[in-house]
N, C-alpha and C. Protein backbone atom coordinates (compact mmCIF):
# COMPACT_ATOMS: atom_id res chain seq x y z
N UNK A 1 -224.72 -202.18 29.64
CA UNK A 1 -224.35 -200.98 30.34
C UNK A 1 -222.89 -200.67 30.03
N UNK A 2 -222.68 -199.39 29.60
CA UNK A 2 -221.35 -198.99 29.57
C UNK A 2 -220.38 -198.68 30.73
N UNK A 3 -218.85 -199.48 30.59
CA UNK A 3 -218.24 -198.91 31.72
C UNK A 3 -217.27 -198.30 31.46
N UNK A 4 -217.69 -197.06 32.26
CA UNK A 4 -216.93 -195.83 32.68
C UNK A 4 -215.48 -195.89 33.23
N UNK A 5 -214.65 -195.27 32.23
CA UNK A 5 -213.08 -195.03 32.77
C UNK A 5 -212.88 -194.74 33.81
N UNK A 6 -211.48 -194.86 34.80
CA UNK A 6 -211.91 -194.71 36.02
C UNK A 6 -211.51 -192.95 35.57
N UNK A 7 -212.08 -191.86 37.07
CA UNK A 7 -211.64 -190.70 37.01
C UNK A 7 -210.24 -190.34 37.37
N UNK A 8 -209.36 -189.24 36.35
CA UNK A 8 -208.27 -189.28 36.64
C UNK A 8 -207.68 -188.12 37.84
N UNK A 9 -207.64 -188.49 38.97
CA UNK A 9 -206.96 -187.82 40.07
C UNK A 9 -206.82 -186.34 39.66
N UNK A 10 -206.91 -185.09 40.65
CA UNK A 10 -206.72 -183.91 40.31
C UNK A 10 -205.46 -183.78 40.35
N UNK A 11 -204.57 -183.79 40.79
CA UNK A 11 -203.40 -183.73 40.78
C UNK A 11 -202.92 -184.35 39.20
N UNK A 12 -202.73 -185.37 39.19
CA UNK A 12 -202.82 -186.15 37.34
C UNK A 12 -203.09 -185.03 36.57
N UNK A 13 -204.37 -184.44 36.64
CA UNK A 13 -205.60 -183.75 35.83
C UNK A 13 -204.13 -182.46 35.54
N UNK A 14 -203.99 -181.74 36.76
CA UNK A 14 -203.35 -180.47 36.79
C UNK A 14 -201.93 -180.72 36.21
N UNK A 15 -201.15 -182.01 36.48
CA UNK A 15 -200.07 -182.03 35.83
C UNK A 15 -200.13 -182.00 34.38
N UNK A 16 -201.14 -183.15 33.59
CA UNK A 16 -201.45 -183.32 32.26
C UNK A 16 -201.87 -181.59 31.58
N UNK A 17 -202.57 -180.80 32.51
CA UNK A 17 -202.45 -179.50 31.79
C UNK A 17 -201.40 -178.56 31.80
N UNK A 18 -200.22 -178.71 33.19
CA UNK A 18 -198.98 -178.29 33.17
C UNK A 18 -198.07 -178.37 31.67
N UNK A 19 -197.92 -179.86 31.85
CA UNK A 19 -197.49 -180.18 30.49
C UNK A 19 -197.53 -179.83 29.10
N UNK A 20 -198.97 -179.75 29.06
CA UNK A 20 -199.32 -179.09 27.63
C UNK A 20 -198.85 -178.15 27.45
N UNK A 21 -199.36 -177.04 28.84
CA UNK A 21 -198.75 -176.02 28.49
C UNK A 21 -197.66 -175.24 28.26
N UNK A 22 -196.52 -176.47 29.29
CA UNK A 22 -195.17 -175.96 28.68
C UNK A 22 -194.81 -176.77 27.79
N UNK A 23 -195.67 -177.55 26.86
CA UNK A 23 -195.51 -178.03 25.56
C UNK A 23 -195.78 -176.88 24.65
N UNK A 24 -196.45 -176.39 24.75
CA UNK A 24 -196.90 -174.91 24.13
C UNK A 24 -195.85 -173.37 24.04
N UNK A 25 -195.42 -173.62 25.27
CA UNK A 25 -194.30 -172.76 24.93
C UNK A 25 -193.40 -172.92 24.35
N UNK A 26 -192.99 -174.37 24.59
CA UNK A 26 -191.34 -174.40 24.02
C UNK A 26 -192.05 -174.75 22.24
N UNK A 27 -192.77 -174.58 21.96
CA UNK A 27 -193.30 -174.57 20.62
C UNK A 27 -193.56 -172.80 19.73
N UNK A 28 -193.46 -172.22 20.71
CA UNK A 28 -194.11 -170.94 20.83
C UNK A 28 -193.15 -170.14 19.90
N UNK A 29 -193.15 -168.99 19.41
CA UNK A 29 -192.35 -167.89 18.63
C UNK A 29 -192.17 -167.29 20.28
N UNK A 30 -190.85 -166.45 19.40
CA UNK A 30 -190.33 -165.18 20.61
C UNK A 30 -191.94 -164.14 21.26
N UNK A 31 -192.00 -163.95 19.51
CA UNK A 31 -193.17 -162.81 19.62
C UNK A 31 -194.49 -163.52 19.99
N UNK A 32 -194.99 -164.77 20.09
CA UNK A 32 -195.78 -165.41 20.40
C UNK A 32 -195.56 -165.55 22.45
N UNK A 33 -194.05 -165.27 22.41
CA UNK A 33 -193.65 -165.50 23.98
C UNK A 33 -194.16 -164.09 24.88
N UNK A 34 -193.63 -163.16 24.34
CA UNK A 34 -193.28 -161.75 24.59
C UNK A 34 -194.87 -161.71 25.42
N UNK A 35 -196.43 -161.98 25.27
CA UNK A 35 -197.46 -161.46 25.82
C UNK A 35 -197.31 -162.17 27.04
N UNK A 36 -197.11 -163.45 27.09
CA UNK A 36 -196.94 -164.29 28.38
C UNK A 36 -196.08 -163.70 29.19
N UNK A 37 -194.40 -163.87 28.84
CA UNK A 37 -193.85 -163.18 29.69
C UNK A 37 -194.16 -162.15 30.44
N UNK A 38 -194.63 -160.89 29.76
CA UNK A 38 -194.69 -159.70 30.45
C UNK A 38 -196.60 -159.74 31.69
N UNK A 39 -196.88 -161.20 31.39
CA UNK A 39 -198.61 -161.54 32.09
C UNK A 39 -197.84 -161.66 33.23
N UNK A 40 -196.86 -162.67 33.13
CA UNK A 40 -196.11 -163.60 34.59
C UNK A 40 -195.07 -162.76 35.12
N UNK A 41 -194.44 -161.73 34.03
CA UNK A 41 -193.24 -160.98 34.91
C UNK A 41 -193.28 -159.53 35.42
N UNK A 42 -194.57 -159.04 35.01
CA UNK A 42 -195.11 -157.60 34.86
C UNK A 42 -194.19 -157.11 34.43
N UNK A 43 -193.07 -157.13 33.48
CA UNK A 43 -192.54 -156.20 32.86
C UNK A 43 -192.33 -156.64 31.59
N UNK A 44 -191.49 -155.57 30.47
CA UNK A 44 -191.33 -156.22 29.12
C UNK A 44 -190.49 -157.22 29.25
N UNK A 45 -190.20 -157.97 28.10
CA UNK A 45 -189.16 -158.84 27.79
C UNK A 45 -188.03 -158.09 27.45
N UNK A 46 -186.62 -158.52 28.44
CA UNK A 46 -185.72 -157.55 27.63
C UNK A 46 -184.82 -158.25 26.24
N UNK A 47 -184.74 -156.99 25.84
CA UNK A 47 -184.22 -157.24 24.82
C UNK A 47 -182.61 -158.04 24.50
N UNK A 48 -182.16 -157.93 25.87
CA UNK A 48 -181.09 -159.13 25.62
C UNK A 48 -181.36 -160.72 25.23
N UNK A 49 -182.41 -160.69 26.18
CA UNK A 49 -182.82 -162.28 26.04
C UNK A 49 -183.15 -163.34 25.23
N UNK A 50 -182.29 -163.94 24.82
CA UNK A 50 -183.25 -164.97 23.26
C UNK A 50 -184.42 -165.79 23.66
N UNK A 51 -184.88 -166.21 22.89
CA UNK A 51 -186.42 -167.09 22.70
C UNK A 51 -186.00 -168.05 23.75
N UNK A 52 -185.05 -168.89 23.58
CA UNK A 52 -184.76 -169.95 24.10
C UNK A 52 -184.57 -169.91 26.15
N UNK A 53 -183.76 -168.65 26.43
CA UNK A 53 -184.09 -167.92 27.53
C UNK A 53 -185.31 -167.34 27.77
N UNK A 54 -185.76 -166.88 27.55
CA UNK A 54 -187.42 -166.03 27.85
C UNK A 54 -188.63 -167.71 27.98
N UNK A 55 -188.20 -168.42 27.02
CA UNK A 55 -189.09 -169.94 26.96
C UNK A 55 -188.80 -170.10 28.61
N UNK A 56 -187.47 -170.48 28.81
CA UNK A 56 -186.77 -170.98 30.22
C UNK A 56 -187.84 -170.27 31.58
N UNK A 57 -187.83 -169.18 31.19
CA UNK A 57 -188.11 -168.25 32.25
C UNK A 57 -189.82 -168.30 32.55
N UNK A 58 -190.34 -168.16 31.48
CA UNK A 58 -192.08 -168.67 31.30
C UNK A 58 -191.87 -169.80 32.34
N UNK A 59 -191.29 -171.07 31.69
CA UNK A 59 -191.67 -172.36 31.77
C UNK A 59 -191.24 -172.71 33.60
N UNK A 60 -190.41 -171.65 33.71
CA UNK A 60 -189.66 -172.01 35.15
C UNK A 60 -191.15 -171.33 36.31
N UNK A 61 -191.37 -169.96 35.36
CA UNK A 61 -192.58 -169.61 36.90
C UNK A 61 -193.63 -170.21 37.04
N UNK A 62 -193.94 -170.96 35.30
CA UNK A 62 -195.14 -172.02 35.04
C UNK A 62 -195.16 -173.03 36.51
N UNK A 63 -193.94 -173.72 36.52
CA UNK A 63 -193.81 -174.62 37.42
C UNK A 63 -193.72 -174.05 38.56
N UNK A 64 -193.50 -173.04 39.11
CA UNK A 64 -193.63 -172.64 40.39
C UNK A 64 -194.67 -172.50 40.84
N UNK A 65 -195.34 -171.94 39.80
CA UNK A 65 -196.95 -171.26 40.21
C UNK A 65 -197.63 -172.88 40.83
N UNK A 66 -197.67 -173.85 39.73
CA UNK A 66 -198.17 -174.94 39.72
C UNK A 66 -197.67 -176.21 40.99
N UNK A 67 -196.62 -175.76 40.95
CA UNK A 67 -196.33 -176.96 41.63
C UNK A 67 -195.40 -176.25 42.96
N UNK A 68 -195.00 -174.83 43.24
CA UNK A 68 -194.53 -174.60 44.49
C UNK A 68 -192.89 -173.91 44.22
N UNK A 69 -192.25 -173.36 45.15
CA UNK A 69 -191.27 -172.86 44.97
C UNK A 69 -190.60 -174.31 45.76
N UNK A 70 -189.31 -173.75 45.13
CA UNK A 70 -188.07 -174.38 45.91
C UNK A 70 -188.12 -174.13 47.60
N UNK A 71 -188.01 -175.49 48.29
CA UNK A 71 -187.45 -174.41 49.82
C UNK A 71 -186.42 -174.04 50.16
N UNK A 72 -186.26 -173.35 51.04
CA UNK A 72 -185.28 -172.42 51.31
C UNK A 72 -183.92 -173.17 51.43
N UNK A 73 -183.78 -173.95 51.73
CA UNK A 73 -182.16 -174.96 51.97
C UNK A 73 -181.94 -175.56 50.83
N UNK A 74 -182.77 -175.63 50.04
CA UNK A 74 -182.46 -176.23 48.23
C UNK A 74 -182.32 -175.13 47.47
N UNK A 75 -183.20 -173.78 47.89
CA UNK A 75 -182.39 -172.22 46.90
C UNK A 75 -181.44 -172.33 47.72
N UNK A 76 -180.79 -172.47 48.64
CA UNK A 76 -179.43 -172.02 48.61
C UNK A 76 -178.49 -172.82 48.27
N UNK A 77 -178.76 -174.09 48.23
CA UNK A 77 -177.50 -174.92 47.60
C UNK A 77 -177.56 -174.95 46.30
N UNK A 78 -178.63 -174.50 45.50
CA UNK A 78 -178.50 -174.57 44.17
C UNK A 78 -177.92 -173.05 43.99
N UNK A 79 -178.00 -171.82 44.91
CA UNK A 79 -177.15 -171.11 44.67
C UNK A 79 -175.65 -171.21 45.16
N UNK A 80 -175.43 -171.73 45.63
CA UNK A 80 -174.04 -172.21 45.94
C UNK A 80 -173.60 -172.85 44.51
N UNK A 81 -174.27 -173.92 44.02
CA UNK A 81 -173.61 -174.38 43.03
C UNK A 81 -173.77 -174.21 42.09
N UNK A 82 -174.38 -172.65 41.89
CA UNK A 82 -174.22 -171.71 40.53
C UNK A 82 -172.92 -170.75 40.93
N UNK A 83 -173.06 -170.76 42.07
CA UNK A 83 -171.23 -169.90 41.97
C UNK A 83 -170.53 -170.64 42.27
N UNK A 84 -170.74 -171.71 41.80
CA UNK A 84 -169.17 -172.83 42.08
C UNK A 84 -168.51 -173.49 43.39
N UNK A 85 -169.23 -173.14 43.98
CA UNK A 85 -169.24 -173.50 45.55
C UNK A 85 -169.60 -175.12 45.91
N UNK A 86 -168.64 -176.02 46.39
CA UNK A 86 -169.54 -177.15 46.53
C UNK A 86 -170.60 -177.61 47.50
N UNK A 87 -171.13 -178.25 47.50
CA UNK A 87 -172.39 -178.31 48.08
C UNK A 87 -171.89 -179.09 49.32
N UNK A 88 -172.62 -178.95 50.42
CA UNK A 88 -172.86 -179.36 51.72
C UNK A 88 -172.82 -180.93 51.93
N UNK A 89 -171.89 -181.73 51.99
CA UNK A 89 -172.46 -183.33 52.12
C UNK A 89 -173.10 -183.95 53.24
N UNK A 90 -174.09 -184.59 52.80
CA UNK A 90 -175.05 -185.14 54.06
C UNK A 90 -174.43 -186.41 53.88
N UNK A 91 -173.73 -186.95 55.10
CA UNK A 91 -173.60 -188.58 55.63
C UNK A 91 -174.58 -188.80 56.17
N UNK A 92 -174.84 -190.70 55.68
CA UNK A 92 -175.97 -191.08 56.18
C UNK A 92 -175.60 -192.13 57.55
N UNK A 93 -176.41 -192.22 58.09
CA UNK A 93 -176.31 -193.26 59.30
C UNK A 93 -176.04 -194.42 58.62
N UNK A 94 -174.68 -195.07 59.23
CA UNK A 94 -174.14 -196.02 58.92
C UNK A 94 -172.75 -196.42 58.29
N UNK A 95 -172.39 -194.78 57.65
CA UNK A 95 -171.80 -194.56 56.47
C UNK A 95 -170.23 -194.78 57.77
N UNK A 96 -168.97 -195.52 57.44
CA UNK A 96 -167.87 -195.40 58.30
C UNK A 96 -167.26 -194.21 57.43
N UNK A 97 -166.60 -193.77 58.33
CA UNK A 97 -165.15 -192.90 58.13
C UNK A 97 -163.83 -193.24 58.46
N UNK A 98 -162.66 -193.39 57.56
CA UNK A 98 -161.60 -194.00 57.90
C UNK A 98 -160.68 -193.11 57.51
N UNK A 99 -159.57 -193.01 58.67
CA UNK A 99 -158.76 -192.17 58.47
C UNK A 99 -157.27 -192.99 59.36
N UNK A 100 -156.29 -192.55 58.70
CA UNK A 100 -155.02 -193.26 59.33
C UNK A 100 -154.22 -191.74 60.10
N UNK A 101 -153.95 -192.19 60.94
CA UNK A 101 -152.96 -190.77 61.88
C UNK A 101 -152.34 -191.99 62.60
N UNK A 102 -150.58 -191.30 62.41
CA UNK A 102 -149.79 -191.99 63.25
C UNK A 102 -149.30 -193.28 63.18
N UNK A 103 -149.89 -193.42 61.81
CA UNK A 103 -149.87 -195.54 62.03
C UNK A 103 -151.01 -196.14 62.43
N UNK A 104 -151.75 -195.40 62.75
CA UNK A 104 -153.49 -196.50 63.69
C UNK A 104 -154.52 -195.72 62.71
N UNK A 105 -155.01 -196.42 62.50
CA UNK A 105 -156.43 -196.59 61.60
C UNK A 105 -157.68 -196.67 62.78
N UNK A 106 -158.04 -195.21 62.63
CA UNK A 106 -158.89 -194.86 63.05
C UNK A 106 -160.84 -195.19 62.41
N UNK A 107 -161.60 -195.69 62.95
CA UNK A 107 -163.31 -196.12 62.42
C UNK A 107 -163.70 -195.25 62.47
N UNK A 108 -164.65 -194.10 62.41
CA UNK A 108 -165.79 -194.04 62.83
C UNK A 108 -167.32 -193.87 62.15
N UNK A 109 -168.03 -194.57 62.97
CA UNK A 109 -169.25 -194.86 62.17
C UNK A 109 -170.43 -193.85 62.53
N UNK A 110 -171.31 -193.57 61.27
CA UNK A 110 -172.30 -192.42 61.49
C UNK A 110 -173.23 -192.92 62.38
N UNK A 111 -173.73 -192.29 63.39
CA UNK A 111 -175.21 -192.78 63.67
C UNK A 111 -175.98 -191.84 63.71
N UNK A 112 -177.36 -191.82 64.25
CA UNK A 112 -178.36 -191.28 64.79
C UNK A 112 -177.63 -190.20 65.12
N UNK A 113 -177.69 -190.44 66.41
CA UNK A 113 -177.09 -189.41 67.49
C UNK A 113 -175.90 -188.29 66.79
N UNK A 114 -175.01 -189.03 66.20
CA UNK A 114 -173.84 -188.05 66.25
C UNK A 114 -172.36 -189.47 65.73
N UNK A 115 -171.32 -189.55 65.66
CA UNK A 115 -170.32 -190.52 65.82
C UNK A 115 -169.97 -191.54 66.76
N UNK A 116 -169.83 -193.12 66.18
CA UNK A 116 -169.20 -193.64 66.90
C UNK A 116 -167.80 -193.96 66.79
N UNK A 117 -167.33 -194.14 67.99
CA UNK A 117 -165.57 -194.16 67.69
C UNK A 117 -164.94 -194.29 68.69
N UNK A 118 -164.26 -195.54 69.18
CA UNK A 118 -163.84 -195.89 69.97
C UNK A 118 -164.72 -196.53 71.44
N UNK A 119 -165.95 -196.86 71.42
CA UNK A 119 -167.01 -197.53 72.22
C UNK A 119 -167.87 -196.08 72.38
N UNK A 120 -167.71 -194.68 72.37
CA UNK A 120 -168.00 -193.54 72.75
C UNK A 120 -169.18 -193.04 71.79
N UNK A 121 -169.99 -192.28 71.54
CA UNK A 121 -170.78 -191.70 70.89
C UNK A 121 -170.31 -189.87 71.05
N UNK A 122 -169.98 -189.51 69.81
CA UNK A 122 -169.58 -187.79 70.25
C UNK A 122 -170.56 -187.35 69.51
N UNK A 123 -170.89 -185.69 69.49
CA UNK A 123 -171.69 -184.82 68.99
C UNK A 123 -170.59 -184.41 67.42
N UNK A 124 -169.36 -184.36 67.79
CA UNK A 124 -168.80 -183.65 66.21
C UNK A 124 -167.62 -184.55 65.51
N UNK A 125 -167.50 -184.48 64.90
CA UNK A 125 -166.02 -184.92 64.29
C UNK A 125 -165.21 -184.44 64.59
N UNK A 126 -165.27 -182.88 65.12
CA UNK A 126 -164.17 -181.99 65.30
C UNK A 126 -163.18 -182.56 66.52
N UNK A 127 -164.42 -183.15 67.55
CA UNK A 127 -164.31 -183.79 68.97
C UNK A 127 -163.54 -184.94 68.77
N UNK A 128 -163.43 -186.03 67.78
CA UNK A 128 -162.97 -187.11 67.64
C UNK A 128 -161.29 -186.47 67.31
N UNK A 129 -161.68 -185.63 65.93
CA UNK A 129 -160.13 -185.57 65.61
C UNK A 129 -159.17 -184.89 66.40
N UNK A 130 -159.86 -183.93 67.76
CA UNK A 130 -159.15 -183.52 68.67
C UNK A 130 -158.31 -184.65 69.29
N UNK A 131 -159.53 -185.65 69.91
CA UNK A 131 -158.94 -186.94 70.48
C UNK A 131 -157.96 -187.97 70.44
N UNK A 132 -158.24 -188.05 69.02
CA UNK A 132 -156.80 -188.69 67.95
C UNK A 132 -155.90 -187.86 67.60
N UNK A 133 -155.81 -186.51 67.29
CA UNK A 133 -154.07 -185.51 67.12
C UNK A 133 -153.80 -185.27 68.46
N UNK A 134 -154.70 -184.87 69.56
CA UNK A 134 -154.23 -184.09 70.68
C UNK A 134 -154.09 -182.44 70.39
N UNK A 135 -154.52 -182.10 68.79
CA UNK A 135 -154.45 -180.52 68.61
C UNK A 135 -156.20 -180.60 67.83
N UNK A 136 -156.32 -179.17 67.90
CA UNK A 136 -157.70 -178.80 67.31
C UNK A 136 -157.49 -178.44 65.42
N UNK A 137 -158.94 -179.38 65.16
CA UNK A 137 -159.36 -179.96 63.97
C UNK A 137 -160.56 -179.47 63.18
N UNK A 138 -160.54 -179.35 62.69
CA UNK A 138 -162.39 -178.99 62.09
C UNK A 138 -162.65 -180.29 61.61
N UNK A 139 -163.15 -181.67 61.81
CA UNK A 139 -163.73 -182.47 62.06
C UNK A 139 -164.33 -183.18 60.59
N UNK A 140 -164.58 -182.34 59.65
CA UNK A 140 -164.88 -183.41 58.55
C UNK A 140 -163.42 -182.69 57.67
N UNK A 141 -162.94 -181.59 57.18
CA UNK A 141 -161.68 -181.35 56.88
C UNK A 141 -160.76 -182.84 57.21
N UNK A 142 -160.34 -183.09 58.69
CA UNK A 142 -159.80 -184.11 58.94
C UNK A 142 -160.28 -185.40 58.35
N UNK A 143 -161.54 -185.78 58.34
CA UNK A 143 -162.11 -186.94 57.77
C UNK A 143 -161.85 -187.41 56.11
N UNK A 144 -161.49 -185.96 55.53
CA UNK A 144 -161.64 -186.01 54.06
C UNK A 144 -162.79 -185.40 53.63
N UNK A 145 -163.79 -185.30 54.06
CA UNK A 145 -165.54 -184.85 53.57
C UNK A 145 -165.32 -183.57 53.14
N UNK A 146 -164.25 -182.56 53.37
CA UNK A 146 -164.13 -181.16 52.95
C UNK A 146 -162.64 -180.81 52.51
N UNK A 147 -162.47 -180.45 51.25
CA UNK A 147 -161.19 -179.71 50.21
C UNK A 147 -160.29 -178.96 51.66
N UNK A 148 -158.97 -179.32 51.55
CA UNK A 148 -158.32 -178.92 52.12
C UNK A 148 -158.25 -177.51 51.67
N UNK A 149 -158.00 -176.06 51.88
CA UNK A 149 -157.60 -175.04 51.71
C UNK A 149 -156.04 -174.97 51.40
N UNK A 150 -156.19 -174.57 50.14
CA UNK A 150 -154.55 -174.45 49.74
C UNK A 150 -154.00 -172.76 49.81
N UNK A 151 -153.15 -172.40 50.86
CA UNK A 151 -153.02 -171.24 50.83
C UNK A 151 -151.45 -171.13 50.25
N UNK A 152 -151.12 -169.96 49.57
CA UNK A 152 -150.12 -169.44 48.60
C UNK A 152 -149.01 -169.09 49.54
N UNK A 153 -148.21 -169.97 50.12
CA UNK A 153 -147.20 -169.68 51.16
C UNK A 153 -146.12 -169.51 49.98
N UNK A 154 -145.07 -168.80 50.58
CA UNK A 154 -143.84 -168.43 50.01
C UNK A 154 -142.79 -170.16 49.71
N UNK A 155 -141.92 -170.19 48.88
CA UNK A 155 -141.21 -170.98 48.49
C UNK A 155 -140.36 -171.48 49.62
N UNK A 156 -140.27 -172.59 50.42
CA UNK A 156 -139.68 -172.97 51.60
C UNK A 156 -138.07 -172.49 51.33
N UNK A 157 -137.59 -171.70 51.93
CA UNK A 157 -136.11 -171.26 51.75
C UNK A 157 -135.13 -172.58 51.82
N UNK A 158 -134.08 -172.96 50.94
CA UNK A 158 -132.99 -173.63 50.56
C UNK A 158 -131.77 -173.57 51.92
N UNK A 159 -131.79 -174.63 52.21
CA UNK A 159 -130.40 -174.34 53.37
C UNK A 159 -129.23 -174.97 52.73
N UNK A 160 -128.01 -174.48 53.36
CA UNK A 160 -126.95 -174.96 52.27
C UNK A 160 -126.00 -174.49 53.45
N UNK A 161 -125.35 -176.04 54.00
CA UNK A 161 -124.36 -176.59 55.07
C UNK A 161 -123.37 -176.28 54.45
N UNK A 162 -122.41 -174.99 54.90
CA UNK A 162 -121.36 -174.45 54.45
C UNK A 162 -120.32 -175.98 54.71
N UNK A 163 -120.10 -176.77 54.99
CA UNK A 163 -119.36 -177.64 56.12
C UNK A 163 -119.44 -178.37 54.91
N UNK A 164 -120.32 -178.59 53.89
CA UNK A 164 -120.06 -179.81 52.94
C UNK A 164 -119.11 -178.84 51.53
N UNK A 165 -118.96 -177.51 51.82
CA UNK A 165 -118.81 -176.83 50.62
C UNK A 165 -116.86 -177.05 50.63
């Protein structure tokens, strides 16, 4: 009796034909591209676009169709970091934060909840670094986790103690 391969999963099945087929494109001529495109984009191909772009663009809705769009909090950070914008950092539970103010070396550790720091559990960072300056903070700025803002102030004016002249 012959034995039978096992069957390969639909999912498997649908990727292995994904593949091909954007094996097929990036194999493809412009003018071999041009009928596809305009199937998936309802319009022509424009004429700015090279092969190598128009391939991109096939192969990108290929995968959408097939496998799903982006969600909504991943299109926007990947549009953020097409305009140069840096991306949002996620700390993980556990991760400490160390910062020195004043001479004292300040902990605090991520949790669940929110920060620990000082036996206390807070909701923000902003709350901690209030606690430690005594003035208001934006909370990961203070930590380091976010680019200080460098604003274009004027040249600090020169003083000059007539008394030494």
């Amino acid at each position: 009796m012959a034995v039978r391969p096992d069957p390969i999963p639909a999912a498997q099945a649908a990727g292995t034909a994904l593949e091909e087929e954007l094996a097929a494109v990036a194999a493809s001529s412009l003018d071999q591209l041009r009928p596809r495109f305009r199937a998936l984009f309802r319009v022509p191909v424009p004429d700015c676009l090279s092969r190598d772009m128009v391939a991109r663009l096939i192969v990108h809705r290929l995968q959408e169709q097939r496998l799903g769009k982006l969600d909504r909090s991943l299109a926007e950070q990947v549009d953020r970091l097409g305009r140069g914008q840096e991306s949002r950092r996620r700390i993980k539970a556990g991760t400490v934060l160390v910062r020195e103010h004043d001479g004292v070396m300040h902990e605090v550790m991520v949790v669940p909840d929110g920060f620990l720091w000082n036996g206390g559990t807070f909701a923000s960072l902003s709350i901690i670094a209030k606690r430690i300056t005594g003035t208001s903070w934006n909370g990961p700025r203070f930590f380091g986790l976010r680019p200080v803002l460098k604003k274009h102030a004027p040249e600090a004016a020169v003083v000059v103690d007539d008394a030494d002249a």
